[in-house]
C-alpha atoms as a PDB file:
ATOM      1  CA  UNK A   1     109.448  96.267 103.073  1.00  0.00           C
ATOM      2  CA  UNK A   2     109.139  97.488 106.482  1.00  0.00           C
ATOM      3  CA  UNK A   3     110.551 100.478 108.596  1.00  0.00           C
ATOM      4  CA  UNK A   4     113.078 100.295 111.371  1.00  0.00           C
ATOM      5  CA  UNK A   5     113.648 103.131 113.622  1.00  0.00           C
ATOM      6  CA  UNK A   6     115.568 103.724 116.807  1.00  0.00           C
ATOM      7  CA  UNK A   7     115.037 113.900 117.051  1.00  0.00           C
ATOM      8  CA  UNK A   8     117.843 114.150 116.205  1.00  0.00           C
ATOM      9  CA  UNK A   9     119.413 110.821 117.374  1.00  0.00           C
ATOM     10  CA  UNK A  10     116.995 108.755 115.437  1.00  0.00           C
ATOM     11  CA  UNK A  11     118.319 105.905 113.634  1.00  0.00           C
ATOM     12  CA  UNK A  12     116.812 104.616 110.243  1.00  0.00           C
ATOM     13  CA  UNK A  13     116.532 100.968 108.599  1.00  0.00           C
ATOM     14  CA  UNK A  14     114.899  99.411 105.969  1.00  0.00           C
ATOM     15  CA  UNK A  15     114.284  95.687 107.091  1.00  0.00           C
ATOM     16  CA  UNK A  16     112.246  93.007 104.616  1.00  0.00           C
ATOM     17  CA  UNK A  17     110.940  90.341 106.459  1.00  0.00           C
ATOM     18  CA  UNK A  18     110.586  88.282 102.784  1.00  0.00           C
ATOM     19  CA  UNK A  19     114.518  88.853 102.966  1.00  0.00           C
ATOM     20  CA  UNK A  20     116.079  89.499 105.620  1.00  0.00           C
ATOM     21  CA  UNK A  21     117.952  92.163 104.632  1.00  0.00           C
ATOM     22  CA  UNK A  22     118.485  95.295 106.747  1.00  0.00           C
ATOM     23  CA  UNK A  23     120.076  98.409 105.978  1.00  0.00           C
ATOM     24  CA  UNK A  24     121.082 101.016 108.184  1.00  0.00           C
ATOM     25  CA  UNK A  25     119.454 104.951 106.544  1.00  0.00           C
ATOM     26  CA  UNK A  26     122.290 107.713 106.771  1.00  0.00           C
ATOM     27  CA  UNK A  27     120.727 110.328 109.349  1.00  0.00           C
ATOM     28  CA  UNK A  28     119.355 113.638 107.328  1.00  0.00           C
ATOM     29  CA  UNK A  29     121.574 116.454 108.071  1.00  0.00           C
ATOM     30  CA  UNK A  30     118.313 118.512 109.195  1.00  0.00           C
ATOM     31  CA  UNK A  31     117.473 118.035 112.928  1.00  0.00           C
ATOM     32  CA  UNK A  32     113.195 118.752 113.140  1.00  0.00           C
ATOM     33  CA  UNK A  33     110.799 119.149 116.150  1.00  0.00           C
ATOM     34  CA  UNK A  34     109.092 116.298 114.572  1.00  0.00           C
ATOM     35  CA  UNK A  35     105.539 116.469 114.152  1.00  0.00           C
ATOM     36  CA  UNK A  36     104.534 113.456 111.688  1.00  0.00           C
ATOM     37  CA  UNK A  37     106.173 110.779 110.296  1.00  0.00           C
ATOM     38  CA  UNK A  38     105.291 107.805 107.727  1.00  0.00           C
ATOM     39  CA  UNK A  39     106.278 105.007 105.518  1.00  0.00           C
ATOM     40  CA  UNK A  40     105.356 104.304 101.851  1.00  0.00           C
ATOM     41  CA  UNK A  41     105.655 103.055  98.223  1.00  0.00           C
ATOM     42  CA  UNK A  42     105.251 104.304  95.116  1.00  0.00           C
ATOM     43  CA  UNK A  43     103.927 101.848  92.400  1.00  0.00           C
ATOM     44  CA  UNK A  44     104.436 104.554  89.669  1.00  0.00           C
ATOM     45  CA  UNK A  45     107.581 105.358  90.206  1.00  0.00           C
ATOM     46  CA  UNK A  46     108.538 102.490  91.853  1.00  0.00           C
ATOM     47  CA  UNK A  47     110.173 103.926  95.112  1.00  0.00           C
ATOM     48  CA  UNK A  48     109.802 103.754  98.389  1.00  0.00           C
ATOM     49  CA  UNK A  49     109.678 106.684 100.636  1.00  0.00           C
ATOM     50  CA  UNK A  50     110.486 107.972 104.125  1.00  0.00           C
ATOM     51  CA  UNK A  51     108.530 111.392 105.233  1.00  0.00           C
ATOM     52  CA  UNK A  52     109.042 113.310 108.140  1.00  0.00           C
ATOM     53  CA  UNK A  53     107.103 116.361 108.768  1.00  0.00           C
ATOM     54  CA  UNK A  54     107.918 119.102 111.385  1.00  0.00           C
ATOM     55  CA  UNK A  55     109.585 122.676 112.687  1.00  0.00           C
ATOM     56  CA  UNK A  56     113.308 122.812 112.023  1.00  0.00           C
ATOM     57  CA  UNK A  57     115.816 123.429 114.802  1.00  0.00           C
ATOM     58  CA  UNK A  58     118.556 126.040 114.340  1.00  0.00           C
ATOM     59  CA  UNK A  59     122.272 124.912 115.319  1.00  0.00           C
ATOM     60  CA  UNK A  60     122.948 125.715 118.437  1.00  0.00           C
ATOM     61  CA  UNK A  61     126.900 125.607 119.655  1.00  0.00           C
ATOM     62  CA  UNK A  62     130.015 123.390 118.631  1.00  0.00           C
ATOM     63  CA  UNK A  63     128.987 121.116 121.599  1.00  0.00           C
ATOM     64  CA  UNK A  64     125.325 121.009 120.824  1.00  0.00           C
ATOM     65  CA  UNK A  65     124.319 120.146 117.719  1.00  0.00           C
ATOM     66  CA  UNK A  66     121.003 121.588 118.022  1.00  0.00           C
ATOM     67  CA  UNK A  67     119.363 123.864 120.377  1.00  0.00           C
ATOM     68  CA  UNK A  68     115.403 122.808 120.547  1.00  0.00           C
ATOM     69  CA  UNK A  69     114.501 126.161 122.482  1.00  0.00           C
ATOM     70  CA  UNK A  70     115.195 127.591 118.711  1.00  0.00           C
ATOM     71  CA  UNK A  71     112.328 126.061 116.411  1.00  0.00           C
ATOM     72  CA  UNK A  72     111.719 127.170 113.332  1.00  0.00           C
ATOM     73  CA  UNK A  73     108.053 128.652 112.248  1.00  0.00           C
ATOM     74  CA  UNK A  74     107.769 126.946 109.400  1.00  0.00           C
ATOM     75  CA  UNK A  75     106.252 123.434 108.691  1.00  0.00           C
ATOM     76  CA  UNK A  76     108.465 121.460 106.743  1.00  0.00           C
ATOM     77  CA  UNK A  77     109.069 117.722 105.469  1.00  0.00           C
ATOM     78  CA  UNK A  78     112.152 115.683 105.114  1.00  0.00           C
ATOM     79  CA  UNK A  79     111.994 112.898 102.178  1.00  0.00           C
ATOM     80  CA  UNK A  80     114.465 109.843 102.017  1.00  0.00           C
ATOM     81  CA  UNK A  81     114.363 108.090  98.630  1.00  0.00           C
ATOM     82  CA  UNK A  82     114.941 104.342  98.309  1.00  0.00           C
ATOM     83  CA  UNK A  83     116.118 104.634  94.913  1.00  0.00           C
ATOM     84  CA  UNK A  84     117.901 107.656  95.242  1.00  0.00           C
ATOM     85  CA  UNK A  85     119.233 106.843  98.930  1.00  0.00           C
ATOM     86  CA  UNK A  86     119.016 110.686 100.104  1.00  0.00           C
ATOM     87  CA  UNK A  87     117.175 113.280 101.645  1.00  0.00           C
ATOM     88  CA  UNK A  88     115.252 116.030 100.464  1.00  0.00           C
ATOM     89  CA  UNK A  89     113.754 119.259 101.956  1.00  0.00           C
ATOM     90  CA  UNK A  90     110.565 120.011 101.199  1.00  0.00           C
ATOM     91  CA  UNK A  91     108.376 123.382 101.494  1.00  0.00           C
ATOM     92  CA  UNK A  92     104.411 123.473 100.945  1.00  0.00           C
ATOM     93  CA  UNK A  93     102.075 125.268 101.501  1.00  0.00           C
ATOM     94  CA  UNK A  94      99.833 122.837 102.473  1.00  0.00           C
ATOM     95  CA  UNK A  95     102.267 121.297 105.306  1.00  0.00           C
ATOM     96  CA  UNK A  96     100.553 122.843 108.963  1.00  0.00           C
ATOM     97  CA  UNK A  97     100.706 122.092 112.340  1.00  0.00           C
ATOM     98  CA  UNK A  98      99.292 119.998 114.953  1.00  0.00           C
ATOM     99  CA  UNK A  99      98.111 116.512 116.212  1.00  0.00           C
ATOM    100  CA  UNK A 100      98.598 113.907 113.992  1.00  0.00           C
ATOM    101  CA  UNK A 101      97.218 110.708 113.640  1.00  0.00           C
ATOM    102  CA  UNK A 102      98.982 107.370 112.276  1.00  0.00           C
ATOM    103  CA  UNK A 103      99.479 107.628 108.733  1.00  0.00           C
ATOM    104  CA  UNK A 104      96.937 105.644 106.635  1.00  0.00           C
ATOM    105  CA  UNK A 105      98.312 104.402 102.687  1.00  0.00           C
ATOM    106  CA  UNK A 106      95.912 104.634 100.129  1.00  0.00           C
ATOM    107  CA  UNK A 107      97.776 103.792  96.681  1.00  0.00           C
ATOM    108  CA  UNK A 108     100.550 104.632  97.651  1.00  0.00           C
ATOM    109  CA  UNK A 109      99.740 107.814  98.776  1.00  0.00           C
ATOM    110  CA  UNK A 110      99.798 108.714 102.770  1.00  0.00           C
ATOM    111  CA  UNK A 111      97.541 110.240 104.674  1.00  0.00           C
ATOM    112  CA  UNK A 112      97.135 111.769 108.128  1.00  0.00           C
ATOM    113  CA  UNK A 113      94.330 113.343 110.367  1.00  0.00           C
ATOM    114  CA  UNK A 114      95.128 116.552 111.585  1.00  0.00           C
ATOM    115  CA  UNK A 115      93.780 118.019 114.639  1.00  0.00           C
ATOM    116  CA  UNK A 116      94.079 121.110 116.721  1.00  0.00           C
ATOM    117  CA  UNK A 117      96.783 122.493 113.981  1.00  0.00           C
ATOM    118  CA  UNK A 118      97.923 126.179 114.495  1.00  0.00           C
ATOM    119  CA  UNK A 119      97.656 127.076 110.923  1.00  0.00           C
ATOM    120  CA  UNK A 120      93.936 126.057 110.236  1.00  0.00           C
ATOM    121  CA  UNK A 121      90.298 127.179 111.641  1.00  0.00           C
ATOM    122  CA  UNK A 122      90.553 126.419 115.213  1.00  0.00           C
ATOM    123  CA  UNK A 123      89.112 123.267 116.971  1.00  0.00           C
ATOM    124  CA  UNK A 124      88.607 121.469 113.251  1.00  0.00           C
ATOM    125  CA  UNK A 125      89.926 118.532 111.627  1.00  0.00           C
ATOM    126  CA  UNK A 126      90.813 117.692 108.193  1.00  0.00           C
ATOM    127  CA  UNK A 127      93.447 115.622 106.611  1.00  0.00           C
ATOM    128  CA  UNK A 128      96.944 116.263 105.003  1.00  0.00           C
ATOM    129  CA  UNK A 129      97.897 113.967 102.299  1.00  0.00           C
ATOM    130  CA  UNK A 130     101.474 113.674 100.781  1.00  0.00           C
ATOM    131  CA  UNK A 131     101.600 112.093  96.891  1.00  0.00           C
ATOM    132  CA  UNK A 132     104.647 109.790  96.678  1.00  0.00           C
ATOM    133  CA  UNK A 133     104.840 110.114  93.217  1.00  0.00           C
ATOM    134  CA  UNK A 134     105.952 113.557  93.168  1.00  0.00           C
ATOM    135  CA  UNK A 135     106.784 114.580  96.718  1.00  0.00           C
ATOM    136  CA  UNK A 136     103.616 117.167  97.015  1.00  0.00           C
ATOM    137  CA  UNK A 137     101.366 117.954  99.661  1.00  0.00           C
ATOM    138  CA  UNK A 138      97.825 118.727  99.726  1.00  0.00           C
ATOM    139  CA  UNK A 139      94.801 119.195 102.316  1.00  0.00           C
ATOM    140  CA  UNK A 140      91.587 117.159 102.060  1.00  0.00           C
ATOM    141  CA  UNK A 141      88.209 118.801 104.087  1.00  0.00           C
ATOM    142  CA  UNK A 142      86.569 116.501 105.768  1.00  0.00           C
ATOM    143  CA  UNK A 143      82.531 115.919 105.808  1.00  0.00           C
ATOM    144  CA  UNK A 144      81.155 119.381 106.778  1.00  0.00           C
ATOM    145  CA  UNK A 145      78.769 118.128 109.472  1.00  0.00           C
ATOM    146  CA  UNK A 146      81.356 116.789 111.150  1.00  0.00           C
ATOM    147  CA  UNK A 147      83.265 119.442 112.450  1.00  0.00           C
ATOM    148  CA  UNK A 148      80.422 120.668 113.158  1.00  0.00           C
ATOM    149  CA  UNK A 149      78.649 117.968 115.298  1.00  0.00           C
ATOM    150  CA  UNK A 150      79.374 117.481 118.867  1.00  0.00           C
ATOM    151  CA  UNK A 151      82.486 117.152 120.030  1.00  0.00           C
ATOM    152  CA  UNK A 152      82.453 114.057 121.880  1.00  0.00           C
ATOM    153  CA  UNK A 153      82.008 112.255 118.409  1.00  0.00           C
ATOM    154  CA  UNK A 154      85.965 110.654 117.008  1.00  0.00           C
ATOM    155  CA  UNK A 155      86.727 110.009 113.510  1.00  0.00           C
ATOM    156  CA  UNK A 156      89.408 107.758 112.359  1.00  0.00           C
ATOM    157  CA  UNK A 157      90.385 107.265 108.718  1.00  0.00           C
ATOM    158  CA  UNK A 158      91.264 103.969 106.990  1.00  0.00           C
ATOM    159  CA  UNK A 159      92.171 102.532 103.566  1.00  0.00           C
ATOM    160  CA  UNK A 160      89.291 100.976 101.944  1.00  0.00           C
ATOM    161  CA  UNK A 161      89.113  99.265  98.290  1.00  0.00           C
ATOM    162  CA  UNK A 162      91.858 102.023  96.798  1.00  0.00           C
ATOM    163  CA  UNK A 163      89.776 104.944  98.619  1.00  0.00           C
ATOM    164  CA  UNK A 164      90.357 107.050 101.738  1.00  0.00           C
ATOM    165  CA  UNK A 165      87.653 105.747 104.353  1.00  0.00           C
ATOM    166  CA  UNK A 166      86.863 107.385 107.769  1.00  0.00           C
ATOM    167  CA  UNK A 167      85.078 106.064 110.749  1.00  0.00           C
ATOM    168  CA  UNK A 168      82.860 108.912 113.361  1.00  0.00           C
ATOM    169  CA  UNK A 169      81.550 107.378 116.619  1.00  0.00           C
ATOM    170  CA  UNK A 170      80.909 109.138 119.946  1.00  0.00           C
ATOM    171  CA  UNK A 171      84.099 108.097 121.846  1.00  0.00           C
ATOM    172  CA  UNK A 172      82.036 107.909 125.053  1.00  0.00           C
ATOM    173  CA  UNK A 173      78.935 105.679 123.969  1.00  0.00           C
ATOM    174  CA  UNK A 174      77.238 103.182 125.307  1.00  0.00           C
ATOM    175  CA  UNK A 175      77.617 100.987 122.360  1.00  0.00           C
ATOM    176  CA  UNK A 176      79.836 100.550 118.778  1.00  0.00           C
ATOM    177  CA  UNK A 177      77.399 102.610 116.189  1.00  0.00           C
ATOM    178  CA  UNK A 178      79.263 104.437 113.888  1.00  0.00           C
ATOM    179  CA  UNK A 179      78.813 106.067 110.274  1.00  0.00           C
ATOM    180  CA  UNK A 180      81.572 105.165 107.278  1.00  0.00           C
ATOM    181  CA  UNK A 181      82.449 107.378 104.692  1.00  0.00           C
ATOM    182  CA  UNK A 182      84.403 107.678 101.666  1.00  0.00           C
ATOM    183  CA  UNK A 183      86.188 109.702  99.645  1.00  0.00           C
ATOM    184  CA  UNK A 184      85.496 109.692  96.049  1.00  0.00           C
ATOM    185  CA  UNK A 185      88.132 111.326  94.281  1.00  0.00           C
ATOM    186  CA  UNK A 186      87.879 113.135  90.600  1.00  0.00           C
ATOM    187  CA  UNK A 187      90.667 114.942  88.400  1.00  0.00           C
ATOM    188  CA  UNK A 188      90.425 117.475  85.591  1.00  0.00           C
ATOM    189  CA  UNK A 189      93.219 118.758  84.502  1.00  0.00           C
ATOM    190  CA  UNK A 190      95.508 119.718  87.407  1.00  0.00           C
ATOM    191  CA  UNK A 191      93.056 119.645  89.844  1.00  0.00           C
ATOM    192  CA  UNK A 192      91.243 117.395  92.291  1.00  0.00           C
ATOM    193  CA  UNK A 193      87.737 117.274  92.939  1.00  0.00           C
ATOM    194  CA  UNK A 194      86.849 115.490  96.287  1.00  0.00           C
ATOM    195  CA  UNK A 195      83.453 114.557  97.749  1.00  0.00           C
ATOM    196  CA  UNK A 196      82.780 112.169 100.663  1.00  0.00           C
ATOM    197  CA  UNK A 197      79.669 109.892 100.595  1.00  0.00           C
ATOM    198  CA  UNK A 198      78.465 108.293 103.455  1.00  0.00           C
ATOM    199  CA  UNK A 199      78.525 104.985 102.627  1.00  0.00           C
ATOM    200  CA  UNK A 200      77.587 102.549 105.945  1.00  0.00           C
ATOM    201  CA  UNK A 201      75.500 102.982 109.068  1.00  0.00           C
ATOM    202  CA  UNK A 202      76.240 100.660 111.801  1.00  0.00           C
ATOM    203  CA  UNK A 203      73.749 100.871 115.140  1.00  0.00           C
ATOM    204  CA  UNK A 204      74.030  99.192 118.255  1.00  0.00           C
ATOM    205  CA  UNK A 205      76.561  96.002 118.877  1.00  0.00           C
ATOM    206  CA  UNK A 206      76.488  93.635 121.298  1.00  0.00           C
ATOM    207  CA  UNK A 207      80.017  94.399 121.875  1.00  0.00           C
ATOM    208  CA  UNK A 208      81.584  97.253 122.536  1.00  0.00           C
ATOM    209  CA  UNK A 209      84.348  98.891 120.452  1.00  0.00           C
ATOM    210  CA  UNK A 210      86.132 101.385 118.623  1.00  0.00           C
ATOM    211  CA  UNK A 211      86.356 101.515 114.454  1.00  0.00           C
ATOM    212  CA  UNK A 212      90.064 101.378 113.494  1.00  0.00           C
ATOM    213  CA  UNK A 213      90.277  99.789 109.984  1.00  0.00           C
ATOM    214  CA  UNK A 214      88.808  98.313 107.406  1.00  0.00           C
ATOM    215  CA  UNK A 215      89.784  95.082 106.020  1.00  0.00           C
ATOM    216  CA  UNK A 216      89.101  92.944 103.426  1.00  0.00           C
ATOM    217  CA  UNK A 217      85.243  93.939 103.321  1.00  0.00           C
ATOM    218  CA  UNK A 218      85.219  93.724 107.153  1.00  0.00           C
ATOM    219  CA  UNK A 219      85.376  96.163 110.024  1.00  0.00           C
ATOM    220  CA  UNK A 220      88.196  95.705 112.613  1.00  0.00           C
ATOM    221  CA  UNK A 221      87.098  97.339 115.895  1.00  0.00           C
ATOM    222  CA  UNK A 222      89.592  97.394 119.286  1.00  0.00           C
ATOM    223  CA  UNK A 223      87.192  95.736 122.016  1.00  0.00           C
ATOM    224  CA  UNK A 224      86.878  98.407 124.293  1.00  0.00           C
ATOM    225  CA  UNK A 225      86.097  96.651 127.233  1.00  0.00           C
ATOM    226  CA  UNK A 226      89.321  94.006 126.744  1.00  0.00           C
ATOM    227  CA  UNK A 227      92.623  94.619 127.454  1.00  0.00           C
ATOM    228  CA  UNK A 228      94.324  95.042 123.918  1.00  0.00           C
ATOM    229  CA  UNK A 229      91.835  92.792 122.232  1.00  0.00           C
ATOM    230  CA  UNK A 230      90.225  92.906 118.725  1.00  0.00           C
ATOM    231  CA  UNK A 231      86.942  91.698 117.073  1.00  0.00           C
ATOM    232  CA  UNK A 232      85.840  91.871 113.725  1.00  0.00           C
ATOM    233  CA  UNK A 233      82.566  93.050 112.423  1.00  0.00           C
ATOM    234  CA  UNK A 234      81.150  91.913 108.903  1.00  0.00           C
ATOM    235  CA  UNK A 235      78.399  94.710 107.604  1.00  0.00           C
ATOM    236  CA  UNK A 236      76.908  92.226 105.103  1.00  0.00           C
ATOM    237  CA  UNK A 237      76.103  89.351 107.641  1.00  0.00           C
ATOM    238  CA  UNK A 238      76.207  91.587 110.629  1.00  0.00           C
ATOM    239  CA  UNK A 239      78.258  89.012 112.323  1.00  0.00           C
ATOM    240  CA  UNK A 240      80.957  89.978 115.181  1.00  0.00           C
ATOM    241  CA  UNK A 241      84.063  87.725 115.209  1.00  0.00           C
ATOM    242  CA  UNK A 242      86.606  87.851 117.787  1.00  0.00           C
ATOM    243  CA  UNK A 243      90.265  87.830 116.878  1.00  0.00           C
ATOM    244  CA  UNK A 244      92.826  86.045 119.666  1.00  0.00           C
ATOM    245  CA  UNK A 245      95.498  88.492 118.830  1.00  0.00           C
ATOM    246  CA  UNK A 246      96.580  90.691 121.658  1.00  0.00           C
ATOM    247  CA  UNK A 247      97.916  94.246 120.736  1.00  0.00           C
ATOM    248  CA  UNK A 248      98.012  97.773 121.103  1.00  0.00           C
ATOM    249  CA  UNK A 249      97.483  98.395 117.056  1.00  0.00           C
ATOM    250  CA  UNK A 250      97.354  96.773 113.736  1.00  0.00           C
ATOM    251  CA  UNK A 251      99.610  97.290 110.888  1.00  0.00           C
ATOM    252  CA  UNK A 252      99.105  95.717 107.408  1.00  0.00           C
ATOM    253  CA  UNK A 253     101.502  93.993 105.991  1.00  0.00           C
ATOM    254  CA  UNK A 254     102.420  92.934 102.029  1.00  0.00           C
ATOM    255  CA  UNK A 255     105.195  90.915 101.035  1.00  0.00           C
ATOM    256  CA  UNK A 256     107.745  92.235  98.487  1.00  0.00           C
ATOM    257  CA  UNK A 257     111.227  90.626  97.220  1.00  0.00           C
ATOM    258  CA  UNK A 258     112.004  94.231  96.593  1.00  0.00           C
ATOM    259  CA  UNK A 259     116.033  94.923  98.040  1.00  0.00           C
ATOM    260  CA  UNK A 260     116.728  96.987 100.658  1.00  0.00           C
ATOM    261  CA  UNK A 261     119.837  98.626  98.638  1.00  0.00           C
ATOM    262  CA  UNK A 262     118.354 100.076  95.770  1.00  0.00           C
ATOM    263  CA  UNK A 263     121.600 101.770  94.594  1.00  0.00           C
ATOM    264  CA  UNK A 264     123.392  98.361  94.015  1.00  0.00           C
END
């Protein structure tokens, strides 16, 4: 099941390749200053899930539907519901402002790296991470040392073997070394316990790229001196293996027979 989009004008559709079916989303009656935006699925309550994260707009005349010179303070979500084939409103706590990154999936669960947010410690990163199952927010710290290293160093975070992963490399090197961690993830009771363990090392390449995923026990890096190119890089062999796709990103894609029209 895939995504289909066209701030207030945007048009929705779930499209599944496996299909071909298509359906248009109604519009949610809330316009928002959108800030984030990402598409999942649920396995345990088997649902997918459009979220939308961002500062309301007030109505503005009869003519105008909205007037975005009036935003709203607040950080808020929108939720559309396959199975329910509505929106919701949601308020948290834990929703802030800020640069987002693309959302990663992690079972079923998406994630986002937030940067430069107006609600948080200034200048510091961390990541905001919305369980599908239940339509709550929470915020994830990243590795101390990171936010406080220098700040020509990038992170990126990834899905890796049912885990939240995250790259850091200096964005202006000379070559590809970066550190991986990973979140490991305990609960007790109500709460989560997190703690990130740094689980790979990578030095010097003979090619020169930026971490952007992880797949299948592999490293895909975007070849920084290629236009739009990717190469792969196996941390068990150490071997680098270009890939003759040309792109601007990668998305990963699994096949479902799931319907677009869950109501019927």
């Amino acid at each position: 099941m895939e995504l289909f989009f066209g701030c207030c004008v945007f048009h929705y559709g779930l499209w599944n390749p496996a299909t071909r079916q298509f359906k248009k989303i109604e519009e949610p009656q809330q316009c928002i200053n959108l800030l984030s935006e990402g598409f999942c699925h649920s396995s345990k309550i088997n649902d997918y899930k459009l979220v939308r994260t961002g500062y309301f707009l007030y109505p503005a005349t009869r003519r105008t539907r909205y007037d975005r010179r009036r935003v709203d303070s607040v950080v808020r979500a929108l939720v559309f519901s396959w199975k329910t084939d509505s929106w919701r409103t949601v308020e948290d706590g834990a929703l802030l402002g800020g640069s987002f990154s693309d959302p990663v999936t992690v079972k079923g669960d998406l994630c986002w790296k937030v940067s430069g947010e107006r609600n948080y410690l200034a200048n510091e990163e961390l990541v905001l991470a919305f369980d599908s199952s239940n339509d709550v927010f929470r915020r994830i710290e990243l590795p101390g040392l990171i936010n406080q290293s220098n700040p020509s160093y990038t992170t990126t975070i990834t899905e890796f073997k049912g885990s939240l992963g995250l790259f850091v490399f200096l964005e202006y090197g000379s070559n590809s070394g970066f550190d991986f961690w990973v979140l490991n993830e305990s609960r007790t009771g109500g709460n989560i316990r997190c703690c990130w363990t740094r689980f790979l090392t990578v030095g010097t390449l003979s090619k020169i790229g930026r971490p952007i995923s992880a797949w299948r026990c592999k490293i895909i890096l975007k070849n920084l001196m290629g236009e739009n190119s990717f190469f792969l890089y196996d941390p068990i062999s150490r071997e680098i293996i270009d890939v003759p796709i040309l792109s601007d990103d990668v998305y990963e894609y699994v096949e479902t027979l799931a319907s677009v029209d869950e109501t019927k």
